[in-house]
N, C-alpha and C. Protein backbone atom coordinates (compact mmCIF):
# COMPACT_ATOMS: atom_id res chain seq x y z
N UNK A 1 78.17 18.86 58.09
CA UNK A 1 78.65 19.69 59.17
C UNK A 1 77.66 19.78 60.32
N UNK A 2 76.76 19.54 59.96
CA UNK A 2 75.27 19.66 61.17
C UNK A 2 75.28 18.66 62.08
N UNK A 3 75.83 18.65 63.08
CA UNK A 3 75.36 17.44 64.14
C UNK A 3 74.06 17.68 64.59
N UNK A 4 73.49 16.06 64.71
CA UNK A 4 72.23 16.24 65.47
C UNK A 4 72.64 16.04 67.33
N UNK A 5 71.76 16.64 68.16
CA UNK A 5 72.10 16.49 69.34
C UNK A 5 70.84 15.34 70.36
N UNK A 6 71.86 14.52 70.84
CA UNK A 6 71.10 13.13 71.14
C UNK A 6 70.16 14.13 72.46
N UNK A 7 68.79 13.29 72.40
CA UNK A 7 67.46 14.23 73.42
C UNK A 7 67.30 12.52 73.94
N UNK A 8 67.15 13.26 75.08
CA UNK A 8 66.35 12.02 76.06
C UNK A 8 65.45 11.44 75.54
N UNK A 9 64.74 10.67 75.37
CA UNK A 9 62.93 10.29 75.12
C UNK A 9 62.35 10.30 76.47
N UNK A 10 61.46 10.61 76.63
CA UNK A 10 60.32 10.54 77.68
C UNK A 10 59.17 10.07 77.55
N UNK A 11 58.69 9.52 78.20
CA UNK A 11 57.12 8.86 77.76
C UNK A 11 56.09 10.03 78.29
N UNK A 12 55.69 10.45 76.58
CA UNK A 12 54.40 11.88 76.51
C UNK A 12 53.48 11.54 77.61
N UNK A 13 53.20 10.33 77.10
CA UNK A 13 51.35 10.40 78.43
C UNK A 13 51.67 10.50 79.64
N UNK A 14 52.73 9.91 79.92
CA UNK A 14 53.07 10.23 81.71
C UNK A 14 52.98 11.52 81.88
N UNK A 15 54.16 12.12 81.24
CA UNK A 15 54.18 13.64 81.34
C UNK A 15 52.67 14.30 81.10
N UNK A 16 51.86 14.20 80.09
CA UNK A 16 50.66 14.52 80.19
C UNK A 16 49.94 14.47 81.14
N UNK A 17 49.50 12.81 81.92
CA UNK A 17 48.88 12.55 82.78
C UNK A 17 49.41 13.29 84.54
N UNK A 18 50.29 13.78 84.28
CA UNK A 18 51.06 14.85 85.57
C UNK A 18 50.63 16.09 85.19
N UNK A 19 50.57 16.23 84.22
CA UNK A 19 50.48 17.56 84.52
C UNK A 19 48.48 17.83 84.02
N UNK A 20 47.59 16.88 83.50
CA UNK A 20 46.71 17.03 83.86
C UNK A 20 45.76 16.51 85.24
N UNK A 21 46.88 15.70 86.38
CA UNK A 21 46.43 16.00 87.85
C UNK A 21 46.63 17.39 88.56
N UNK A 22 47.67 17.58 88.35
CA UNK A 22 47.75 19.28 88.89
C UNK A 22 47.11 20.17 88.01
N UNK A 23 46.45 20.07 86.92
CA UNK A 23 45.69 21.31 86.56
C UNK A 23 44.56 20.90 87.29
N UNK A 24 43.91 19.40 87.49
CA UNK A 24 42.48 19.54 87.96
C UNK A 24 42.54 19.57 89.89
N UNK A 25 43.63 19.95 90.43
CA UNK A 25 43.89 19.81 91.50
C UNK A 25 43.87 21.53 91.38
N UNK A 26 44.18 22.27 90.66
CA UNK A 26 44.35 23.75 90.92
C UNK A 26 42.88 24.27 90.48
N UNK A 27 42.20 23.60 89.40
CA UNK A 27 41.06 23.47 88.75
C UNK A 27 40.03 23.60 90.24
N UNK A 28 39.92 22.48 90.80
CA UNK A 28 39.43 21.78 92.20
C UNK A 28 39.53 23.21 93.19
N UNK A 29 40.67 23.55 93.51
CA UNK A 29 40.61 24.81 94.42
C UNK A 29 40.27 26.07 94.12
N UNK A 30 40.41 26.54 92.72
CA UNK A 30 40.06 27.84 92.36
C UNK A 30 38.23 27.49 92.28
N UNK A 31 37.33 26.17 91.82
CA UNK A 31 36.15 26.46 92.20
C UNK A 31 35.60 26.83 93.51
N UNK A 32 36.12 25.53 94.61
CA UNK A 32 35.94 25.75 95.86
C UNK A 32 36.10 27.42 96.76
N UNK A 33 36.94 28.06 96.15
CA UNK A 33 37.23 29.22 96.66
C UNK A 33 36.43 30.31 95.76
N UNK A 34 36.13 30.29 94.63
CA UNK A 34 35.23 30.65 94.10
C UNK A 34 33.57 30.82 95.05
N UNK A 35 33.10 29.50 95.25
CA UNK A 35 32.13 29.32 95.76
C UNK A 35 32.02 30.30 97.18
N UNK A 36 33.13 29.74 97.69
CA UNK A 36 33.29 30.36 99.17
C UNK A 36 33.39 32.05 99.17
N UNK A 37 33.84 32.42 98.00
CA UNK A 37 33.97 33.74 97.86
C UNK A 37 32.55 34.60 97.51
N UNK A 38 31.64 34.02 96.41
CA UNK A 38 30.59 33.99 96.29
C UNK A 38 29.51 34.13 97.45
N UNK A 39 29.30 32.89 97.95
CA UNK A 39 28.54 32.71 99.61
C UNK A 39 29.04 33.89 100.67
N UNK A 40 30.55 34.24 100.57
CA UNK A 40 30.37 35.35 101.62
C UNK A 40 29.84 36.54 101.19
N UNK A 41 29.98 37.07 99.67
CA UNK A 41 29.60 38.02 99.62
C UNK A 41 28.13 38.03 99.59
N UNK A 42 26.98 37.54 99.13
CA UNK A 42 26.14 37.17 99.48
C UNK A 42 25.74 37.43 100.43
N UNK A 43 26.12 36.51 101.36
CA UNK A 43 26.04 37.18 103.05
C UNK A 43 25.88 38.49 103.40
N UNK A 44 26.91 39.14 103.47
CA UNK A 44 27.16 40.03 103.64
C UNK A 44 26.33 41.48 102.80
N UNK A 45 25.84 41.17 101.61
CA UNK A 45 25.14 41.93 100.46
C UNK A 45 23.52 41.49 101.63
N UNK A 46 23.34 40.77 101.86
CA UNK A 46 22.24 40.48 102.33
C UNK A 46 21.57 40.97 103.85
N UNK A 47 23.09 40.96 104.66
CA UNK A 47 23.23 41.62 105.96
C UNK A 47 22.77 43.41 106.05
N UNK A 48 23.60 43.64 105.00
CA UNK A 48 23.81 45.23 104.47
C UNK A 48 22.71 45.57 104.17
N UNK A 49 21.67 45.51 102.94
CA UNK A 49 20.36 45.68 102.89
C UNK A 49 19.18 45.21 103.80
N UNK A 50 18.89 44.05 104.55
CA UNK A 50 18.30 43.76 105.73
C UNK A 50 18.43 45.26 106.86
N UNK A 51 20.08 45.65 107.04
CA UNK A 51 20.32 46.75 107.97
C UNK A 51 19.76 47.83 107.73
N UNK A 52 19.82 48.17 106.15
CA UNK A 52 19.61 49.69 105.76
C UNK A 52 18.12 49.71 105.59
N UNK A 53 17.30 48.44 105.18
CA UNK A 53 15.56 48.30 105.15
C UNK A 53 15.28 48.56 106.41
N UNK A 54 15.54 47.23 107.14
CA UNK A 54 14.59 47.32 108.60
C UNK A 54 14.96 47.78 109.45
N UNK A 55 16.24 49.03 109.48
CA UNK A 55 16.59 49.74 110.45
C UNK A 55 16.79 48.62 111.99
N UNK A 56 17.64 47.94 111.91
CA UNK A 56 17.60 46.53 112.73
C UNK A 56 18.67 47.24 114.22
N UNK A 57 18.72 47.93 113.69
CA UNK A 57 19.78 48.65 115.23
C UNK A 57 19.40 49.76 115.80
């Protein structure tokens, strides 16, 4: 009484190899913005204490 139901085949590694370019493509931007997020605060942490030490204004 059980039919089986016919499935496409797909070739795994393709599908793999897609979807591990877009993880290292999302991988790729969350460091970069990381960094950039990092460096400003930095900045800015650095601006802030420089101001409040050497009374610069």
């Amino acid at each position: 009484m059980s039919k089986k139901k016919k499935t496409k085949k797909t070739n795994i590694k393709n599908v793999q190899k897609v979807v591990e370019q877009q993880q290292s493509e999302k991988n790729n931007t969350l460091v970069f913005g990381g960094i950039l997020l990092a460096m400003s605060s930095i900045g800015l942490l650095i601006f802030v204490l420089s101001d409040k030490v050497f009374h610069l204004s």
